[in-house]
PDB file of N, CA and C in Angstrom:
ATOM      1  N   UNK A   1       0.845  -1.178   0.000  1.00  0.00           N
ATOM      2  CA  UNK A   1       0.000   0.000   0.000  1.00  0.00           C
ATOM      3  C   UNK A   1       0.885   1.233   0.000  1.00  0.00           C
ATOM      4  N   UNK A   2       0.559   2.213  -0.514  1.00  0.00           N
ATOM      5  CA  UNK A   2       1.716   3.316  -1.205  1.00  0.00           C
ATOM      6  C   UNK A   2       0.595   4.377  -0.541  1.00  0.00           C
ATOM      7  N   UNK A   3       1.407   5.177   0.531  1.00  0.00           N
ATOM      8  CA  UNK A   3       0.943   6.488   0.857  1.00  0.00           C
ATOM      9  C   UNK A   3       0.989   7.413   0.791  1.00  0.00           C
ATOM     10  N   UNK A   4       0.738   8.546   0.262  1.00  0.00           N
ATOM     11  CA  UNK A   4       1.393   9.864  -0.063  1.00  0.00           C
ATOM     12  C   UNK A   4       0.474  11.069   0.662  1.00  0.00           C
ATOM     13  N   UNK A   5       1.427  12.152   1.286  1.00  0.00           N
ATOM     14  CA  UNK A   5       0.927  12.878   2.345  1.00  0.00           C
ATOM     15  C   UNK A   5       1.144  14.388   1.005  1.00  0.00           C
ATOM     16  N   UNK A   6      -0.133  14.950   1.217  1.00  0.00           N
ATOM     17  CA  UNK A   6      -0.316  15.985   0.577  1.00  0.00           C
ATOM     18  C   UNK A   6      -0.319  17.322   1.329  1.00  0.00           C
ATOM     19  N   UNK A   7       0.322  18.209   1.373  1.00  0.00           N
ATOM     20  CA  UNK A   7       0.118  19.692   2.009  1.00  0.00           C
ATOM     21  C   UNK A   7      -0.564  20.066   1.298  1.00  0.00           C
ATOM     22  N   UNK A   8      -1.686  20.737   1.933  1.00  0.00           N
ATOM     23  CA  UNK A   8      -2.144  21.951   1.097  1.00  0.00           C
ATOM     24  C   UNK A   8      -2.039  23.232   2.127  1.00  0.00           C
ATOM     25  N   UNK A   9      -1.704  24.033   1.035  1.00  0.00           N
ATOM     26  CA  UNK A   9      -1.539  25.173   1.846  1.00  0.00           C
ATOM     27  C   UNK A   9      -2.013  26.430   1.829  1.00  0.00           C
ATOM     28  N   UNK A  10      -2.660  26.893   3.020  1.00  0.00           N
ATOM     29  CA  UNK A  10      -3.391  27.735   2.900  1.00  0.00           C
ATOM     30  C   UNK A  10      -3.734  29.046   2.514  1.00  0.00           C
ATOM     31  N   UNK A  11      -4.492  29.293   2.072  1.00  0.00           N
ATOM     32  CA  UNK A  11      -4.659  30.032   1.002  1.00  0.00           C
ATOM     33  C   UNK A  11      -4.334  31.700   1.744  1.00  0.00           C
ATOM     34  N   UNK A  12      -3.269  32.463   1.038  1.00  0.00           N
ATOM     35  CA  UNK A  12      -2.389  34.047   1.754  1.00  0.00           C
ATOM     36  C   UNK A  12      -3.684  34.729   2.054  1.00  0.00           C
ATOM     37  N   UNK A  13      -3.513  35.653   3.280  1.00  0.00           N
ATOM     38  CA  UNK A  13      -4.586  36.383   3.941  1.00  0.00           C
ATOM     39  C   UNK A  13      -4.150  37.972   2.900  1.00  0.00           C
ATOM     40  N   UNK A  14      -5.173  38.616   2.500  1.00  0.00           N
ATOM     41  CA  UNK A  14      -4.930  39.718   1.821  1.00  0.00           C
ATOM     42  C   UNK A  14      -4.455  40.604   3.014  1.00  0.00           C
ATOM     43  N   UNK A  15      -4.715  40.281   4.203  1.00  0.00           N
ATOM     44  CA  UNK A  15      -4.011  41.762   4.830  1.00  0.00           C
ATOM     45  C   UNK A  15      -2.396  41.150   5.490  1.00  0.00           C
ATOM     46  N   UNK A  16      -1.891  40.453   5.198  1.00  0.00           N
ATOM     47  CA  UNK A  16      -0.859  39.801   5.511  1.00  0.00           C
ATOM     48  C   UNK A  16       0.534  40.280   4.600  1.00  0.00           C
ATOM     49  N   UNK A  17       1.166  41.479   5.326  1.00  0.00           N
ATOM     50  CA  UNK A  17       2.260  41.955   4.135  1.00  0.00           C
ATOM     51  C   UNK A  17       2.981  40.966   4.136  1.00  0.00           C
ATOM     52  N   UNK A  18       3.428  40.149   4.505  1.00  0.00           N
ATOM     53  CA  UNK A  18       4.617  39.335   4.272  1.00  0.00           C
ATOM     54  C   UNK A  18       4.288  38.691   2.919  1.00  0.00           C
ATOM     55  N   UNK A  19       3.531  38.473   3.021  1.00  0.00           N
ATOM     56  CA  UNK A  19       2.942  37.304   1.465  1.00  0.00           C
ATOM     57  C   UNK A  19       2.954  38.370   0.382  1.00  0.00           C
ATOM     58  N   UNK A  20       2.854  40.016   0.435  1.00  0.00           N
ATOM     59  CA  UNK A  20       2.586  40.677  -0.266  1.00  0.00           C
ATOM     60  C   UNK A  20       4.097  40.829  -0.651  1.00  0.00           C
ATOM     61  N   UNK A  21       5.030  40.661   0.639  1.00  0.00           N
ATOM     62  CA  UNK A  21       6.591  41.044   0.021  1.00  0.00           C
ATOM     63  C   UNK A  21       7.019  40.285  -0.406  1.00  0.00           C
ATOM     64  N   UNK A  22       6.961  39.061  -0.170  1.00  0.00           N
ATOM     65  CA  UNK A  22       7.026  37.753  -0.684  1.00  0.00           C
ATOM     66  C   UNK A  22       6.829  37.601  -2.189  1.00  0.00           C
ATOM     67  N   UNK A  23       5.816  37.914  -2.355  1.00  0.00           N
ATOM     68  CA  UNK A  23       4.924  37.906  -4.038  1.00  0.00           C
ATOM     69  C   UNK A  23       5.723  38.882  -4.841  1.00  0.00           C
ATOM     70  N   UNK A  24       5.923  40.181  -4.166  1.00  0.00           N
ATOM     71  CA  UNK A  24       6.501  41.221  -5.111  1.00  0.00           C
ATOM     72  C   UNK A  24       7.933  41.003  -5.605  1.00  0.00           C
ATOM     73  N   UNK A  25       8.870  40.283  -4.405  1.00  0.00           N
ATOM     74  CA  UNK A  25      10.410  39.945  -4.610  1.00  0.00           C
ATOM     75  C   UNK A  25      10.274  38.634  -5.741  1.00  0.00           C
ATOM     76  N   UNK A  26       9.817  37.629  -5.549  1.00  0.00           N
ATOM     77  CA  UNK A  26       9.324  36.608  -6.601  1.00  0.00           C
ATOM     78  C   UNK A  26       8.991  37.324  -8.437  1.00  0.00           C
ATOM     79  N   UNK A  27       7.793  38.114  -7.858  1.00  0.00           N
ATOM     80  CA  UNK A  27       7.647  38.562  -9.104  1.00  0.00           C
ATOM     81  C   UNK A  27       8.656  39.211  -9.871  1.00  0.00           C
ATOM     82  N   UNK A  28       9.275  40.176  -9.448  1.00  0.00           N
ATOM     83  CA  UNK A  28      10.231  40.951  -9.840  1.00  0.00           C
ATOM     84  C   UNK A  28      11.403  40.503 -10.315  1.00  0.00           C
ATOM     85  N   UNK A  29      11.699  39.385  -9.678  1.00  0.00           N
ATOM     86  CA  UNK A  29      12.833  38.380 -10.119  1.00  0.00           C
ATOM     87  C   UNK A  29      12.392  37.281 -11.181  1.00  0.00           C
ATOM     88  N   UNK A  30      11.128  36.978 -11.306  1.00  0.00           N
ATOM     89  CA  UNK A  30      10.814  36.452 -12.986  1.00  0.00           C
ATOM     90  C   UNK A  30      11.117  37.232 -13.670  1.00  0.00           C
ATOM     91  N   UNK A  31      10.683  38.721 -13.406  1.00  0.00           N
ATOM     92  CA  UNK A  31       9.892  39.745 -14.490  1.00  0.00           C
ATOM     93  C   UNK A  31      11.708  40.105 -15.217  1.00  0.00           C
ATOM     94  N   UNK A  32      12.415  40.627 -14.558  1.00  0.00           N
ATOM     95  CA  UNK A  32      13.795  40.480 -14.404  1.00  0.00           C
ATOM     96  C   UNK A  32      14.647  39.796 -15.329  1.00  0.00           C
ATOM     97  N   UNK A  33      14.572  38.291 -15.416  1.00  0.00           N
ATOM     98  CA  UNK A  33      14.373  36.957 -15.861  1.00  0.00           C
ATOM     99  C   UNK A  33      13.953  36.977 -17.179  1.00  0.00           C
ATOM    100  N   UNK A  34      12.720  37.198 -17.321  1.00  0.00           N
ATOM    101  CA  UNK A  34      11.975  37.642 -18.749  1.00  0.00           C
ATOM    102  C   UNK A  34      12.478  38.408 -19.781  1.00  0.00           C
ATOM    103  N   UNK A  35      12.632  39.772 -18.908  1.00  0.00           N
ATOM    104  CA  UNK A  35      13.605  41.074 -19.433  1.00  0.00           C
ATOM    105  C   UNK A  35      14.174  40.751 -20.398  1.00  0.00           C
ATOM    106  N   UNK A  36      15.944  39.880 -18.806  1.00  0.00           N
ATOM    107  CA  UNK A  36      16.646  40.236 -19.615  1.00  0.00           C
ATOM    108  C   UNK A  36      16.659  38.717 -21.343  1.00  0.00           C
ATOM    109  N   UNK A  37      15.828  38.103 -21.174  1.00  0.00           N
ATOM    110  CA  UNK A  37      16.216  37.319 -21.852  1.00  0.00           C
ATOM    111  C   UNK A  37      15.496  37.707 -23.520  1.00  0.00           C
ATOM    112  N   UNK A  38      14.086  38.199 -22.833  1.00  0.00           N
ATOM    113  CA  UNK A  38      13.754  38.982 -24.301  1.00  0.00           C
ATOM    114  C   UNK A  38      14.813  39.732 -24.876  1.00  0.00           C
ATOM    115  N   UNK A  39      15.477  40.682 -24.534  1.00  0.00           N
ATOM    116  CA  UNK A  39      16.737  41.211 -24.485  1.00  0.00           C
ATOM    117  C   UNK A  39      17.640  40.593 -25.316  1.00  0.00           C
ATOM    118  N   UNK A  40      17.904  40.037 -24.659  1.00  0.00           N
ATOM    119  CA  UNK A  40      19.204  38.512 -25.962  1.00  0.00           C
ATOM    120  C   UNK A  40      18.595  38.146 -27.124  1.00  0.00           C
ATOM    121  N   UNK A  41      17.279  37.596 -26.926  1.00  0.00           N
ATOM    122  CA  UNK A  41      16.515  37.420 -27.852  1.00  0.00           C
ATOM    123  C   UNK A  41      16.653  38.650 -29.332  1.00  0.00           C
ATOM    124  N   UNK A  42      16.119  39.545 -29.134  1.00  0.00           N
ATOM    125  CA  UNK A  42      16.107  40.892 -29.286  1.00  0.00           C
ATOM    126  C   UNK A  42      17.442  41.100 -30.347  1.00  0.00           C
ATOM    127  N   UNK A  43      18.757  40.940 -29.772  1.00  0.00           N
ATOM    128  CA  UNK A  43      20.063  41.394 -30.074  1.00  0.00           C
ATOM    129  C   UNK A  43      20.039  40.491 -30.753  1.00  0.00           C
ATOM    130  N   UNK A  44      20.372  38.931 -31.068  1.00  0.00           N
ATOM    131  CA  UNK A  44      20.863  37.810 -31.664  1.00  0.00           C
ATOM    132  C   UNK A  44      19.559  38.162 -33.242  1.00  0.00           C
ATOM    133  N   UNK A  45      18.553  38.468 -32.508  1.00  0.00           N
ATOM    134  CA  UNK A  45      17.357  39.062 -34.033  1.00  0.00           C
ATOM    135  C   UNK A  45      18.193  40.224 -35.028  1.00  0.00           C
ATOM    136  N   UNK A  46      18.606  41.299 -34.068  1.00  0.00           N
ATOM    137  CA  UNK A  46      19.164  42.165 -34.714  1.00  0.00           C
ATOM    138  C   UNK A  46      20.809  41.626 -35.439  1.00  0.00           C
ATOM    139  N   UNK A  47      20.786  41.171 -34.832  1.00  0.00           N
ATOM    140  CA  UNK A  47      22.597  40.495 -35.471  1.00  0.00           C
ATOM    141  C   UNK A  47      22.033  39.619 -36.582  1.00  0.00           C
ATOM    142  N   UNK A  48      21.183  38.502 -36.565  1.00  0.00           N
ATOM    143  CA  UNK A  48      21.301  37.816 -37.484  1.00  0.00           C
ATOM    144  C   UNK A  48      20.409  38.161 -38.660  1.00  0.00           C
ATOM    145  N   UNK A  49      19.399  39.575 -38.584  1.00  0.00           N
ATOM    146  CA  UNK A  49      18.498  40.096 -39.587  1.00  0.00           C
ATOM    147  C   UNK A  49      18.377  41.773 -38.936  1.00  0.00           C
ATOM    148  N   UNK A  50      19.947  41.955 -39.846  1.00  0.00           N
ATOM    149  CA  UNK A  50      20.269  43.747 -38.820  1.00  0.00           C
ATOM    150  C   UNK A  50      19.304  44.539 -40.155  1.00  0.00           C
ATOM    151  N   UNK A  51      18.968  43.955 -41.334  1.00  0.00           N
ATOM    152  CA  UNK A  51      18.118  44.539 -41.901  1.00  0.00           C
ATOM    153  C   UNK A  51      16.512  44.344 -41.982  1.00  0.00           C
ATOM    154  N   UNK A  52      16.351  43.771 -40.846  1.00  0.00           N
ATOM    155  CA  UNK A  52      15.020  43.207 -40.767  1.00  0.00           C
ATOM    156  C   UNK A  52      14.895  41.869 -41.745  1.00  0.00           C
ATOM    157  N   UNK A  53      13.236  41.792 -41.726  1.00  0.00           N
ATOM    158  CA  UNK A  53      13.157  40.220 -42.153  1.00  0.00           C
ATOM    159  C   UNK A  53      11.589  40.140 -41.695  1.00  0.00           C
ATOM    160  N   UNK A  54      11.645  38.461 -42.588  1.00  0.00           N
ATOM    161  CA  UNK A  54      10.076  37.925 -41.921  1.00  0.00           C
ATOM    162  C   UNK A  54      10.235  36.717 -41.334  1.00  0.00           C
ATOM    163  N   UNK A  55      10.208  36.161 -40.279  1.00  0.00           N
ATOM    164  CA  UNK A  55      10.410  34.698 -39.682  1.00  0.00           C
ATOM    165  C   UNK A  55       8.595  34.441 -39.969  1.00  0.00           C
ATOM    166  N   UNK A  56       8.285  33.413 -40.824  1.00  0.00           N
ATOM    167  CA  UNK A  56       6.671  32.450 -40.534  1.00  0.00           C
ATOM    168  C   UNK A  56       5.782  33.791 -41.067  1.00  0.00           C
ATOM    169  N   UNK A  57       4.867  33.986 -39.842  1.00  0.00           N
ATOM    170  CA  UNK A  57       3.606  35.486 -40.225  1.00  0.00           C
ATOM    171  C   UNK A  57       4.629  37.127 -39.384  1.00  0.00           C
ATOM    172  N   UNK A  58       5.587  36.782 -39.235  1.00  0.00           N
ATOM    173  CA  UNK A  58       6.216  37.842 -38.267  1.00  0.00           C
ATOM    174  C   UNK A  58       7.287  38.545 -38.864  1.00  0.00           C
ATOM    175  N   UNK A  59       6.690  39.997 -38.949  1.00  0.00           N
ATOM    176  CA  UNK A  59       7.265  40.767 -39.400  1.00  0.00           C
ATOM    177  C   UNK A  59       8.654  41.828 -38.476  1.00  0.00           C
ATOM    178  N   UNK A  60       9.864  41.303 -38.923  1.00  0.00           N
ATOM    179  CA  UNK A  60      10.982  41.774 -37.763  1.00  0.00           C
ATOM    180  C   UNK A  60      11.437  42.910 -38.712  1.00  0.00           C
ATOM    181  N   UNK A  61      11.150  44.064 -37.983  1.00  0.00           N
ATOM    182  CA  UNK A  61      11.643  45.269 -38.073  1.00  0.00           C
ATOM    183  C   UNK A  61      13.092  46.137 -37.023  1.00  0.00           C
ATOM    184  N   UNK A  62      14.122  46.492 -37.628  1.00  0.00           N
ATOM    185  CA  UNK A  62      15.351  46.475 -36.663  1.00  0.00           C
ATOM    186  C   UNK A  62      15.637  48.094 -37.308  1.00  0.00           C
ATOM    187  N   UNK A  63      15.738  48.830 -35.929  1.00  0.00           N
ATOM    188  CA  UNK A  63      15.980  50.218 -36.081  1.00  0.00           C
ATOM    189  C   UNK A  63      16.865  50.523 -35.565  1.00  0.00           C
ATOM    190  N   UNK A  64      17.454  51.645 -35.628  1.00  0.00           N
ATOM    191  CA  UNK A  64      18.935  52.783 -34.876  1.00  0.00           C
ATOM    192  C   UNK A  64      18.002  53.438 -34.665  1.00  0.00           C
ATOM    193  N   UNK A  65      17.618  54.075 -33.664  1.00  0.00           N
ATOM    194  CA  UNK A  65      16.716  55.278 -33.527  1.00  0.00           C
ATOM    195  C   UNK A  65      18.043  56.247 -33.327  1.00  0.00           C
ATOM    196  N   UNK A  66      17.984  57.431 -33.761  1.00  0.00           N
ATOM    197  CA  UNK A  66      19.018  58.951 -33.403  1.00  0.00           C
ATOM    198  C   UNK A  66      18.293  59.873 -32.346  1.00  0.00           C
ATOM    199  N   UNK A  67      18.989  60.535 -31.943  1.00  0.00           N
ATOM    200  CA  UNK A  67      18.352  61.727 -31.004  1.00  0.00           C
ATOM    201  C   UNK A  67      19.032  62.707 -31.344  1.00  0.00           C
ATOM    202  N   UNK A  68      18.647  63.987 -31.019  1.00  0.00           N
ATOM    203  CA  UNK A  68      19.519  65.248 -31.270  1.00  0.00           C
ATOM    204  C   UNK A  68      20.185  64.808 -29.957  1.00  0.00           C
ATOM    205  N   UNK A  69      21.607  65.647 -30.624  1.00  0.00           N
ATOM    206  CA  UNK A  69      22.785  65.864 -29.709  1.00  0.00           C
ATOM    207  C   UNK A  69      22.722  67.241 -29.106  1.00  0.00           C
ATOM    208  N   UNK A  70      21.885  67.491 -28.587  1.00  0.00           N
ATOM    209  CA  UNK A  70      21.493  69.222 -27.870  1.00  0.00           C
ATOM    210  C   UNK A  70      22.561  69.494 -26.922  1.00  0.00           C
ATOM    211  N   UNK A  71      23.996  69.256 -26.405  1.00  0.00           N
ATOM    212  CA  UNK A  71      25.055  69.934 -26.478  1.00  0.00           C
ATOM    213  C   UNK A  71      25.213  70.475 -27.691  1.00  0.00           C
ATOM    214  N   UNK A  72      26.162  69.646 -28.289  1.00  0.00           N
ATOM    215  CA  UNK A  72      26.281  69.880 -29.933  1.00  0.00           C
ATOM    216  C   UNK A  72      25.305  71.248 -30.737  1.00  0.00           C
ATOM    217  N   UNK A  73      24.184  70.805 -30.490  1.00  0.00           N
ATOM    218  CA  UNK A  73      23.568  72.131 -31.055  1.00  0.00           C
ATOM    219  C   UNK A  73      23.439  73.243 -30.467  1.00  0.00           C
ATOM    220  N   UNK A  74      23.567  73.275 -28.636  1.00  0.00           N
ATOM    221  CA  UNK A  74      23.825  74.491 -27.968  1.00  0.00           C
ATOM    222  C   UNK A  74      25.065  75.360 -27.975  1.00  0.00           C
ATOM    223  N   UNK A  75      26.308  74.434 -28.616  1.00  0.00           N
ATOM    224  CA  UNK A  75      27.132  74.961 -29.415  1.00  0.00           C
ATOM    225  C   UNK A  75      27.079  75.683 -30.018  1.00  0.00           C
ATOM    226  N   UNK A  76      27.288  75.138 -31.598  1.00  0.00           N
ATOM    227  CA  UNK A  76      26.778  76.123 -32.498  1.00  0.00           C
ATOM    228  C   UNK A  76      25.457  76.714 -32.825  1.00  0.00           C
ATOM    229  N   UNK A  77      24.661  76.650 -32.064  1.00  0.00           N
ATOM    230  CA  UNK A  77      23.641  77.543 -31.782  1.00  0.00           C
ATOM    231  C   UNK A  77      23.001  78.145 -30.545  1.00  0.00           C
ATOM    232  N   UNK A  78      24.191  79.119 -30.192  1.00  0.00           N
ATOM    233  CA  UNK A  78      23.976  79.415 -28.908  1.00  0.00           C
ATOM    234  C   UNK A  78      22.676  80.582 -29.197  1.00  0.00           C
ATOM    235  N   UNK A  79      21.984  80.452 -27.310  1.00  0.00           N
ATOM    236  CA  UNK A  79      20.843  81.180 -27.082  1.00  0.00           C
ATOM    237  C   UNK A  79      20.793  82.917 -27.614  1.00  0.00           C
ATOM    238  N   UNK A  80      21.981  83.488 -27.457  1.00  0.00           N
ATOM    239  CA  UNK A  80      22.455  84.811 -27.848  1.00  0.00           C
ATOM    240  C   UNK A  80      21.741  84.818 -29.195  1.00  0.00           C
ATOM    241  N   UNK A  81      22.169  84.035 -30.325  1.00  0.00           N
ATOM    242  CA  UNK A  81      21.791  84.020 -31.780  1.00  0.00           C
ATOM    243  C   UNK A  81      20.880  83.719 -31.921  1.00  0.00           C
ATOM    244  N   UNK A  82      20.106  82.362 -31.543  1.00  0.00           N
ATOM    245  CA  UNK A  82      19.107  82.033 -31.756  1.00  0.00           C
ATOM    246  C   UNK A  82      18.468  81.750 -30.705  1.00  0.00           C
ATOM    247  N   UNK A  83      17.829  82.451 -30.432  1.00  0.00           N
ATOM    248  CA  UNK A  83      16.706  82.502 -28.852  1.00  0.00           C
ATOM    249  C   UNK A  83      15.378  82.162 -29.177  1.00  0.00           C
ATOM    250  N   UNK A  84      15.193  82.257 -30.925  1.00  0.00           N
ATOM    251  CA  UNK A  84      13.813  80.907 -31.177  1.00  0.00           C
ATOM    252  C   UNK A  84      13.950  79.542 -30.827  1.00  0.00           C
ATOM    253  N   UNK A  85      14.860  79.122 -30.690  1.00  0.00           N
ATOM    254  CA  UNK A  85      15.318  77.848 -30.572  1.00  0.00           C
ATOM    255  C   UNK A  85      15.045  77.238 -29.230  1.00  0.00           C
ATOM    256  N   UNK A  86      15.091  78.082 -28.304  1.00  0.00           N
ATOM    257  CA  UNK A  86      15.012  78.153 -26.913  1.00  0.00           C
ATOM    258  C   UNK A  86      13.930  78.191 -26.395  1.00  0.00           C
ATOM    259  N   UNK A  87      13.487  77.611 -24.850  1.00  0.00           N
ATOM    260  CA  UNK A  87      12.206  78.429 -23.877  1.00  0.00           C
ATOM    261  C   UNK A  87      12.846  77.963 -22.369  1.00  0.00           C
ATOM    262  N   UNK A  88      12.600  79.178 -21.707  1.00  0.00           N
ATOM    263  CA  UNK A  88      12.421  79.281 -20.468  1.00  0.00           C
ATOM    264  C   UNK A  88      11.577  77.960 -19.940  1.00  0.00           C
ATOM    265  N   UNK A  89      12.580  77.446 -18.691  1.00  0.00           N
ATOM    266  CA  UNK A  89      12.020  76.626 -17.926  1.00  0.00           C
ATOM    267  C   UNK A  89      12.569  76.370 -16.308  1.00  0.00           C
ATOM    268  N   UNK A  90      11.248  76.564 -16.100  1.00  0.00           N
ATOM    269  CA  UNK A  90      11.527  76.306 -14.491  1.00  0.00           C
ATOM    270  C   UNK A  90      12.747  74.979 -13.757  1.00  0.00           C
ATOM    271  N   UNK A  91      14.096  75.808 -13.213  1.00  0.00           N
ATOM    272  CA  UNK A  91      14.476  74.912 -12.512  1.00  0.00           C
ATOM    273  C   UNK A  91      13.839  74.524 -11.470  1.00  0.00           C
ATOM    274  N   UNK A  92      13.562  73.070 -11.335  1.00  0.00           N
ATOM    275  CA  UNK A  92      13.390  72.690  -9.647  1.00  0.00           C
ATOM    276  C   UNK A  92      14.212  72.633  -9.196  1.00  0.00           C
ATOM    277  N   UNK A  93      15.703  72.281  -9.225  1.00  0.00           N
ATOM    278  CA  UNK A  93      16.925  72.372  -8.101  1.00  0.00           C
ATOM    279  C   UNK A  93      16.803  73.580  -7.991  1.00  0.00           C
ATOM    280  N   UNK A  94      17.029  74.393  -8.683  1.00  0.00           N
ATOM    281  CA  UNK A  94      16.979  76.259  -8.376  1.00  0.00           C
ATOM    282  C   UNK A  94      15.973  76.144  -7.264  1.00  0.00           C
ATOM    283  N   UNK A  95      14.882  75.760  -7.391  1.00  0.00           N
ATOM    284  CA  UNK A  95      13.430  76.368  -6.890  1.00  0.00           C
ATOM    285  C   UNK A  95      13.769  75.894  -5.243  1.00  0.00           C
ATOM    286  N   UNK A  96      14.387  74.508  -5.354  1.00  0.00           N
ATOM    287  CA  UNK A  96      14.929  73.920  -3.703  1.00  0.00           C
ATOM    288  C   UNK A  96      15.535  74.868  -3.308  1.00  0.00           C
ATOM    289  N   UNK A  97      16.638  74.883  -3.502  1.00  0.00           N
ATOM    290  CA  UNK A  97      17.487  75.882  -3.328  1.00  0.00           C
ATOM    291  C   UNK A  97      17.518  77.476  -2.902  1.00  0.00           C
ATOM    292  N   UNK A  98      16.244  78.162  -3.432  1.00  0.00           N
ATOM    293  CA  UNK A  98      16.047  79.222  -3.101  1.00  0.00           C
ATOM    294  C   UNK A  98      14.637  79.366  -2.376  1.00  0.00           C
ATOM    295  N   UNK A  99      13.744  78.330  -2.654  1.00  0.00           N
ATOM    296  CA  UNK A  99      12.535  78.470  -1.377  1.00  0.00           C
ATOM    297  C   UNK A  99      13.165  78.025   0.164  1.00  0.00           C
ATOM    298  N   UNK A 100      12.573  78.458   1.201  1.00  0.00           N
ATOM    299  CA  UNK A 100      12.368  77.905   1.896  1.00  0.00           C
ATOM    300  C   UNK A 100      11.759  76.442   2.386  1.00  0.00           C
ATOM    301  N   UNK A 101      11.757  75.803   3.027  1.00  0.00           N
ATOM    302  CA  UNK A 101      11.067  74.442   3.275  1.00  0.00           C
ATOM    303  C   UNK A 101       9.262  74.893   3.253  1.00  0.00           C
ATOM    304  N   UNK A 102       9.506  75.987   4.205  1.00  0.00           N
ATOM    305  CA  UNK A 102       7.878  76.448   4.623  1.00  0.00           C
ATOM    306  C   UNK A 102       7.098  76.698   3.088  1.00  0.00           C
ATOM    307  N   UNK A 103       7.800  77.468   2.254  1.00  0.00           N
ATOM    308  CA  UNK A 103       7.220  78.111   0.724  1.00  0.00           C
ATOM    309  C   UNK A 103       7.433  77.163   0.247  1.00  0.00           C
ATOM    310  N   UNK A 104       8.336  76.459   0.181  1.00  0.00           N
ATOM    311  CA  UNK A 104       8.280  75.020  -1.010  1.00  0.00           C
ATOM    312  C   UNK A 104       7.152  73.956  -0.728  1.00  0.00           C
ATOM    313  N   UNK A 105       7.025  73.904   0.450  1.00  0.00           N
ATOM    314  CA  UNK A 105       5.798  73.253   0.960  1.00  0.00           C
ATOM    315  C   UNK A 105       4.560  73.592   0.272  1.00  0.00           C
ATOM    316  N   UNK A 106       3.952  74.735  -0.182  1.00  0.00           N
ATOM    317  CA  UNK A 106       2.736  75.151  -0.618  1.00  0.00           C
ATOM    318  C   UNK A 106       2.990  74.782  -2.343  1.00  0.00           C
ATOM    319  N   UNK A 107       3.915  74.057  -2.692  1.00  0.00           N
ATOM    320  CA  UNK A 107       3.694  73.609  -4.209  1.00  0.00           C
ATOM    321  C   UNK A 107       4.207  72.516  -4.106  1.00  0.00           C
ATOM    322  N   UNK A 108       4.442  71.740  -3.069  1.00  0.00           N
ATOM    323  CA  UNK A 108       4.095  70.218  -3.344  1.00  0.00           C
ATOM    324  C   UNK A 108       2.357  69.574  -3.495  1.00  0.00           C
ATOM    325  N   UNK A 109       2.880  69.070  -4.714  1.00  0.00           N
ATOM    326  CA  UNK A 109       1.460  68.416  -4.781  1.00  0.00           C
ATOM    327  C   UNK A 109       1.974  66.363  -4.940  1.00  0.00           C
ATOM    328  N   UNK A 110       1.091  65.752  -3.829  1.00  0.00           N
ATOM    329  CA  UNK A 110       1.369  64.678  -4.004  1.00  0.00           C
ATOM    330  C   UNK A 110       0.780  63.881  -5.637  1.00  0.00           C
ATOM    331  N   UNK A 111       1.574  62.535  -5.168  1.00  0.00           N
ATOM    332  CA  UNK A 111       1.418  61.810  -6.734  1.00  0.00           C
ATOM    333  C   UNK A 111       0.520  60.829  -7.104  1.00  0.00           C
ATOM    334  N   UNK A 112      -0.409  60.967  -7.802  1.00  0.00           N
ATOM    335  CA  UNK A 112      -1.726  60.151  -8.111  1.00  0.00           C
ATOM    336  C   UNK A 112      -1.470  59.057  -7.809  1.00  0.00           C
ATOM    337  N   UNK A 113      -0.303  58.008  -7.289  1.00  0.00           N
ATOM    338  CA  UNK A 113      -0.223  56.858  -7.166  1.00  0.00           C
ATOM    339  C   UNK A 113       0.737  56.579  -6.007  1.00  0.00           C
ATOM    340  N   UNK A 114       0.732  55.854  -5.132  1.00  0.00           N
ATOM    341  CA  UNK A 114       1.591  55.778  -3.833  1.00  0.00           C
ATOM    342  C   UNK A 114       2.602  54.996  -4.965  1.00  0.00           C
ATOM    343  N   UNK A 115       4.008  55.075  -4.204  1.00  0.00           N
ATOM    344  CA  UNK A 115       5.182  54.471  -4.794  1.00  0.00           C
ATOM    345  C   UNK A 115       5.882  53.618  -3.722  1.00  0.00           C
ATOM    346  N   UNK A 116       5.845  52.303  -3.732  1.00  0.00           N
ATOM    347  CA  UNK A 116       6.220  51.190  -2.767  1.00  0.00           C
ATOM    348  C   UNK A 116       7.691  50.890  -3.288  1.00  0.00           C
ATOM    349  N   UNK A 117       8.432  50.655  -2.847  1.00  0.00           N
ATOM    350  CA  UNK A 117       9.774  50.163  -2.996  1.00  0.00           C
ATOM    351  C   UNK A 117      10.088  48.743  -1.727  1.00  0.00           C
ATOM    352  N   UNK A 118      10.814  48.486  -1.830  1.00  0.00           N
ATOM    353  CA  UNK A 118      11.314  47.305  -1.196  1.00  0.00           C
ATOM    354  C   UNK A 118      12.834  47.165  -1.315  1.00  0.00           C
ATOM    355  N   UNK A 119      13.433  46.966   0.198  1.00  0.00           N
ATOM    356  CA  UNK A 119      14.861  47.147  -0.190  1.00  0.00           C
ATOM    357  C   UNK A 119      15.819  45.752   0.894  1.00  0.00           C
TER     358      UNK A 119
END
C-alpha cells in the first residue's frame, strides 16, 4: 500500500504583508528573468536580420533610432543668436534651493499613485 501525504496550503490572507513582500520579490525576479532574456533574444534578431526580415507570419523590423545631440547644437547655436530655438524653464533644483522648506511646501502636490519600494 503506497501512501502519499499531501500539504495543502493555505490560502495568503490579503491583509498579511509578508505574502505581499514575498509575491513582489518573486515577481520581480521572474519579471527580471523575462527582461533580460527577451533582451538577448532581441540582439541575436538584430545580429542575425540587422536589416530586418520575416520569420513564418512575423514581421521583424530592426531600427537605430538617433536623437539630437542638444550639447552639440547648444554649441553652435547658442541662445544669444538664436533665442527661437530656446524656452524658459523652471528649474526645480533652483526652486529647492532658493525656497524655503515652509514656501516650497505650498507647491508640493502629491502623486496620483503611492510608490512602494522594497529594499
Amino acid at each position: 500500500m503506497n501512501t502519499t501525504t499531501t500539504t495543502i496550503l493555505a490560502a495568503p490572507q490579503d491583509n498579511d504583508p509578508a505574502y505581499h513582500v514575498q509575491r513582489i520579490l518573486h515577481l520581480t525576479d521572474m519579471a527580471n528573468t523575462i527582461n533580460n532574456e527577451i533582451t538577448e533574444h532581441k540582439n541575436t534578431l538584430a545580429a542575425l536580420l540587422p536589416a530586418g526580415g520575416k520569420v513564418g507570419d512575423v514581421k521583424i523590423t530592426v531600427t537605430h533610432p538617433r536623437r539630437l545631440d542638444t550639447t552639440k547644437i547648444a554649441k553652435d547655436y547658442p541662445v544669444t543668436s538664436y533665442p527661437y530655438l530656446y524656452k524658459p524653464q523652471i528649474s526645480t533644483s533652483d526652486v529647492r534651493k532658493h525656497l524655503s522648506p515652509a514656501d516650497l511646501d505650498t507647491y508640493l502636490k502629491p502623486s496620483d499613485k503611492p510608490v512602494v519600494s522594497l529594499r
